[in-house]
Protein backbone atom coordinates (compact mmCIF):
# COMPACT_ATOMS: atom_id res chain seq x y z
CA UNK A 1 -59.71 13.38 78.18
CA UNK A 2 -57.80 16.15 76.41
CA UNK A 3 -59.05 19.49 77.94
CA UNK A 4 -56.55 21.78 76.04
CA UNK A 5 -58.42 24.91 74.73
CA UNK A 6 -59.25 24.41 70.29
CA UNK A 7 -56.46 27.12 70.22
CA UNK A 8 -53.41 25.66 71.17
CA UNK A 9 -54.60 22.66 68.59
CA UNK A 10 -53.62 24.63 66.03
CA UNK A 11 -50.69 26.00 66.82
CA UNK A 12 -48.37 24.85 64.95
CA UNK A 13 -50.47 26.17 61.69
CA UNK A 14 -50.38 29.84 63.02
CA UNK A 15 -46.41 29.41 63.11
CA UNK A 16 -46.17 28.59 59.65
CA UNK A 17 -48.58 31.39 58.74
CA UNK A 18 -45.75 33.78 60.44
CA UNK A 19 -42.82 32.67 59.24
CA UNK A 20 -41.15 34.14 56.67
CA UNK A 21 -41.38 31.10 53.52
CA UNK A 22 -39.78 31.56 50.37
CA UNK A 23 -42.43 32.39 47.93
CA UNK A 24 -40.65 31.68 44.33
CA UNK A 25 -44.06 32.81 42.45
CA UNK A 26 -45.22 35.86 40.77
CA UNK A 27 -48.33 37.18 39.77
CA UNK A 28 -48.72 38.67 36.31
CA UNK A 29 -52.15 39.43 35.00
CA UNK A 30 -53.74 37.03 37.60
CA UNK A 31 -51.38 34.29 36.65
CA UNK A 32 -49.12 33.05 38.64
CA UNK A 33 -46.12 32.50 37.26
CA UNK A 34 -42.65 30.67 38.63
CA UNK A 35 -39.17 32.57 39.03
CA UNK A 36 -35.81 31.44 40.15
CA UNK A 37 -34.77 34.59 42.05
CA UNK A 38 -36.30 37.57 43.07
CA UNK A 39 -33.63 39.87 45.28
CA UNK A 40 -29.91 39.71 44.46
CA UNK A 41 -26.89 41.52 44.45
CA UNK A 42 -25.17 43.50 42.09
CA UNK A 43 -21.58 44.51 43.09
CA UNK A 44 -19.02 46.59 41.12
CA UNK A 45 -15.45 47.09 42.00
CA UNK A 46 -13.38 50.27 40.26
CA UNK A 47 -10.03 50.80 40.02
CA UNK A 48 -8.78 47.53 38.78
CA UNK A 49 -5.52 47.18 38.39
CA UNK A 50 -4.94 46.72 34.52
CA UNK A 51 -1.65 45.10 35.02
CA UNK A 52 -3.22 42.36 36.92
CA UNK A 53 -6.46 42.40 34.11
CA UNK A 54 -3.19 41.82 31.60
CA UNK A 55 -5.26 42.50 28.15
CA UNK A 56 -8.55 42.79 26.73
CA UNK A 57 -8.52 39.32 25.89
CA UNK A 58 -7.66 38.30 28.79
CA UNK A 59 -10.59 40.28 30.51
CA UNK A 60 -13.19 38.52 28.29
CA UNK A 61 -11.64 34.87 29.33
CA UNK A 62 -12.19 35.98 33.16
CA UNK A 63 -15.91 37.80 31.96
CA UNK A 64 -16.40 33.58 30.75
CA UNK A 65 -14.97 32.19 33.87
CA UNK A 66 -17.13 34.43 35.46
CA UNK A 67 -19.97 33.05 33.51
CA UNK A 68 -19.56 29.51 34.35
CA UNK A 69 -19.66 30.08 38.44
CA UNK A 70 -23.06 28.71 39.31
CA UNK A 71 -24.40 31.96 41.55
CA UNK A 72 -23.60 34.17 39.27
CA UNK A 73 -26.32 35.89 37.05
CA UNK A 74 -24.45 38.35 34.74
CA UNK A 75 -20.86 39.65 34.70
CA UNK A 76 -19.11 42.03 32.79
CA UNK A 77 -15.64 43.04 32.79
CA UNK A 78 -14.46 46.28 31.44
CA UNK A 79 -10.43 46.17 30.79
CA UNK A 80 -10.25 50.38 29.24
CA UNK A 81 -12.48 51.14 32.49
CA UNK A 82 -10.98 48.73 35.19
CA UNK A 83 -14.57 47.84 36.19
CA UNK A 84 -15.81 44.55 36.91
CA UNK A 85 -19.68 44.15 37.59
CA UNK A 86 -21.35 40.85 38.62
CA UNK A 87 -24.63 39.48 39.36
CA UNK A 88 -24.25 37.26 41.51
CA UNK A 89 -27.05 35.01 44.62
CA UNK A 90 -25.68 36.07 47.81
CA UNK A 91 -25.80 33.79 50.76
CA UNK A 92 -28.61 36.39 52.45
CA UNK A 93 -31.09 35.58 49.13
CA UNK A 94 -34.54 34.15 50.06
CA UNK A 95 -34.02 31.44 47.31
CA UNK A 96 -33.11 27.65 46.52
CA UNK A 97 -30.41 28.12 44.13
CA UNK A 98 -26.54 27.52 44.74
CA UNK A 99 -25.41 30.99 46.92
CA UNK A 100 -21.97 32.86 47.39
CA UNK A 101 -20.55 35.66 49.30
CA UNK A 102 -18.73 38.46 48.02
CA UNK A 103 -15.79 37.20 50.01
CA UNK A 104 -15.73 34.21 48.11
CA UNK A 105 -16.20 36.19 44.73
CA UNK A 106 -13.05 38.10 46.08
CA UNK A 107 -11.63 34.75 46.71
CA UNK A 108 -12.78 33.83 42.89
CA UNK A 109 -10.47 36.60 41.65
CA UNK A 110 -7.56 36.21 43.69
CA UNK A 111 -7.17 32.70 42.23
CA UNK A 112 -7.29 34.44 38.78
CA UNK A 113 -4.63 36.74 39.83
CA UNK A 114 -6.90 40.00 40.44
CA UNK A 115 -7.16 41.66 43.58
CA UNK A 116 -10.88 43.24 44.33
CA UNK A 117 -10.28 43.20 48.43
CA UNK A 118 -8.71 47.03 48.53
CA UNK A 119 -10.59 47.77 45.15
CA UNK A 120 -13.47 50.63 46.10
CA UNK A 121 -16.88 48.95 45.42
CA UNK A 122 -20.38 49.78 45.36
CA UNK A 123 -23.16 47.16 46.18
CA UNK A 124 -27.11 47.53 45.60
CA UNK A 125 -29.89 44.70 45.58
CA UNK A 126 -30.72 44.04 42.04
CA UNK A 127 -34.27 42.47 41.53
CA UNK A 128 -34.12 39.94 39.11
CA UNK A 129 -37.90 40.02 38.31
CA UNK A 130 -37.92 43.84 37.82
CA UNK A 131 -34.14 44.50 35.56
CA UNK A 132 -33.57 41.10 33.81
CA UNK A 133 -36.80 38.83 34.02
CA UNK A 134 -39.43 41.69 32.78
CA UNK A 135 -36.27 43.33 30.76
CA UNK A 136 -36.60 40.17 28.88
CA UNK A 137 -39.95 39.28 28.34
CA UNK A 138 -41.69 42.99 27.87
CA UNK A 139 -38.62 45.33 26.25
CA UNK A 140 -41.11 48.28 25.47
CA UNK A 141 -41.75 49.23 28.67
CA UNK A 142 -38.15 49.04 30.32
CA UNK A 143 -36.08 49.69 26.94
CA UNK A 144 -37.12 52.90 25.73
CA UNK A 145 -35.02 55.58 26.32
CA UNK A 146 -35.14 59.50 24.84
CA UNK A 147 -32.90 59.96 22.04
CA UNK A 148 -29.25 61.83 22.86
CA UNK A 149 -29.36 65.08 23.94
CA UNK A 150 -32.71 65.01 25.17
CA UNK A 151 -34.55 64.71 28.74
CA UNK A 152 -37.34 62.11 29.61
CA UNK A 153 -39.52 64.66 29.95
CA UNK A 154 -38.57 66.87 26.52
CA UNK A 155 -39.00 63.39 25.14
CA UNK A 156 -42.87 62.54 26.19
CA UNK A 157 -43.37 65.41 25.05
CA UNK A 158 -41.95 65.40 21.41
CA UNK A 159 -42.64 61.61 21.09
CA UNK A 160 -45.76 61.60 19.43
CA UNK A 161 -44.80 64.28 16.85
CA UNK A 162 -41.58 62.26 16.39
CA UNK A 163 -43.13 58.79 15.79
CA UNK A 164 -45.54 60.18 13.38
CA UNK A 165 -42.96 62.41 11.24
CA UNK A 166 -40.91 59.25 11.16
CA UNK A 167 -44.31 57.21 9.79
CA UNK A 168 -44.92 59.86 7.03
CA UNK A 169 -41.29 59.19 6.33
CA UNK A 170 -41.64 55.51 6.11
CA UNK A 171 -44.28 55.79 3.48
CA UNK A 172 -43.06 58.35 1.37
CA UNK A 173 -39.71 56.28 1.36
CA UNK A 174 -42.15 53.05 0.39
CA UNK A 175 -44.07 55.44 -2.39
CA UNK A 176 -40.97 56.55 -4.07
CA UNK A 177 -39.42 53.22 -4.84
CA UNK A 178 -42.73 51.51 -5.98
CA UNK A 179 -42.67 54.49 -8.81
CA UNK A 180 -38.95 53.66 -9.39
CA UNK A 181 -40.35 50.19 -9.74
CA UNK A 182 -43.05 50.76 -11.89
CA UNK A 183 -40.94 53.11 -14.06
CA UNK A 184 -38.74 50.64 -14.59
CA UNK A 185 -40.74 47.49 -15.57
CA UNK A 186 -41.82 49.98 -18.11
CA UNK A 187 -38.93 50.82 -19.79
CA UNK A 188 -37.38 46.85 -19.34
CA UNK A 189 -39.99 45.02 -20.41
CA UNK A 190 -37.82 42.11 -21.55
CA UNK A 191 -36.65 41.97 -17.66
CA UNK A 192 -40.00 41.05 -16.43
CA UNK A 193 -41.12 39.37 -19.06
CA UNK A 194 -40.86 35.47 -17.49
CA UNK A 195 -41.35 34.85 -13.90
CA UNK A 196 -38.37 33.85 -12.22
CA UNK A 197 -38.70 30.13 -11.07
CA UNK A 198 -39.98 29.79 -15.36
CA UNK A 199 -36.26 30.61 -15.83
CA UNK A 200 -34.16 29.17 -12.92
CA UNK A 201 -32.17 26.64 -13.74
CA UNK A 202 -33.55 22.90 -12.98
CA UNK A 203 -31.55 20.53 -10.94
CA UNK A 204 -30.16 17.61 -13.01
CA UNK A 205 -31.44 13.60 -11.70
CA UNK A 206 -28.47 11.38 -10.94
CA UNK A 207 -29.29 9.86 -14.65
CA UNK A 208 -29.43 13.00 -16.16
CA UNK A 209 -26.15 13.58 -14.48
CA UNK A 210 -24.80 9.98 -15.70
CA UNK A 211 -26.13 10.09 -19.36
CA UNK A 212 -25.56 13.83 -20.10
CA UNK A 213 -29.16 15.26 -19.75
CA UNK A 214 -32.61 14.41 -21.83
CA UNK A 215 -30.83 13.60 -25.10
CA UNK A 216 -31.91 10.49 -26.59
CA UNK A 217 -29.73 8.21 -28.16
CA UNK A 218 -28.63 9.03 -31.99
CA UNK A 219 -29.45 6.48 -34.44
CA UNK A 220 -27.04 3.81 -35.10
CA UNK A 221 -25.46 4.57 -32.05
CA UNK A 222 -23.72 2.10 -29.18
CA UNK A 223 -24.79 2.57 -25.97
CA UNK A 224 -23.72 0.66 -22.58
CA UNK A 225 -24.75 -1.09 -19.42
CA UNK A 226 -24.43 0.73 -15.95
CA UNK A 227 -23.62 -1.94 -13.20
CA UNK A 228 -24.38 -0.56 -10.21
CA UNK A 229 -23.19 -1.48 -6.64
């Protein structure tokens, strides 16, 4: 007879409960919704060596090669500034996709003939829900930015003037060329006087084509057979 205390039963259960599983779901509005990544990392090295980037064209064929790599998210390679950012699923990420390290990103480049190991860098974790999945599907609320020359807060504060000046705008702009329009109907009457598709032109059948049009054959004239295939 088994005397161990109900407890140590379930064991195993309350291990589970504390370790640390990969939860790939979000919840947005009360639905739960699936996502690839969640933490990643964004590095950027400065001070590339431009004779090693060779060109600007040349920098957007390593941007592509970039690209294709299966960890990496985004990549962008700036030849004027000698910047390179990437995206990229480090080998610490809490995920199921394909990983890297940045030593093997370094490793990436030396093959292409850039050295990144004595570049300075800076590294962050990038949240892929946060800056690209939600920068994707809701633009409003990460997109907006105050115009030039302006701070976020002098722009709350001037926005809702702004937006409606620009409104008043829009339909004065929309009022002024319906007069132009009406004014002009009025003195071209002969312009408007058929609607268009009365007096576009009408695609010719492959007879019409064959026998020149709806003309029926003159009187006393010869006509002739059409063998076809």
């Amino acid at each position: 007879m088994d005397h161990r205390e109900i407890n140590d039963v379930n064991a195993y259960e309350k291990d589970l409960k504390n370790e640390d599983v990969y939860d790939e779901y979000v919840t947005i509005d009360g639905k739960r919704f699936r996502i690839p990544y969640k933490i990643v990392k964004e590095v950027t090295f400065n001070d590339v060596k431009k004779e090693e980037l060779i060109s600007i064209e040349n920098a957007g064929r390593l941007q592509y090669r970039l690209m294709l790599l299966e960890p990496v998210l985004r990549a962008k390679v700036e030849f004027t500034k000698g910047k390179i950012t990437v995206v990229y699923n480090p080998k610490t990420a809490n995920n199921r996709k394909e990983k890297m390290s940045r030593e093997e990103l370094a490793a990436f480049f030396a093959k292409e003939g850039v050295n990144v190991s004595n570049c300075p860098l800076t590294e962050r974790d990038f949240d892929y829900f946060v800056e690209m999945y939600t920068y994707q599907f809701d633009p409003p609320s990460i997109r907006e930015r105050p115009p030039y020359g302006y701070t976020a807060a002098e722009w709350q504060n001037m926005k809702e003037d702004y937006n409606k000046k620009m409104q008043l705008s829009k339909e004065k702009s929309r009022t002024k060329f319906e007069d132009w329009q009406n004014e002009y109907a009025m003195e071209h009457p002969d312009v408007l006087q058929e609607h268009i598709k009365n007096t576009a032109p009408k695609k010719q059948t492959l007879k019409e084509k064959i026998f020149g049009g709806k003309k029926g054959k003159k009187k006393n004239e010869k006509g002739f057979w059409f063998h076809g295939v």
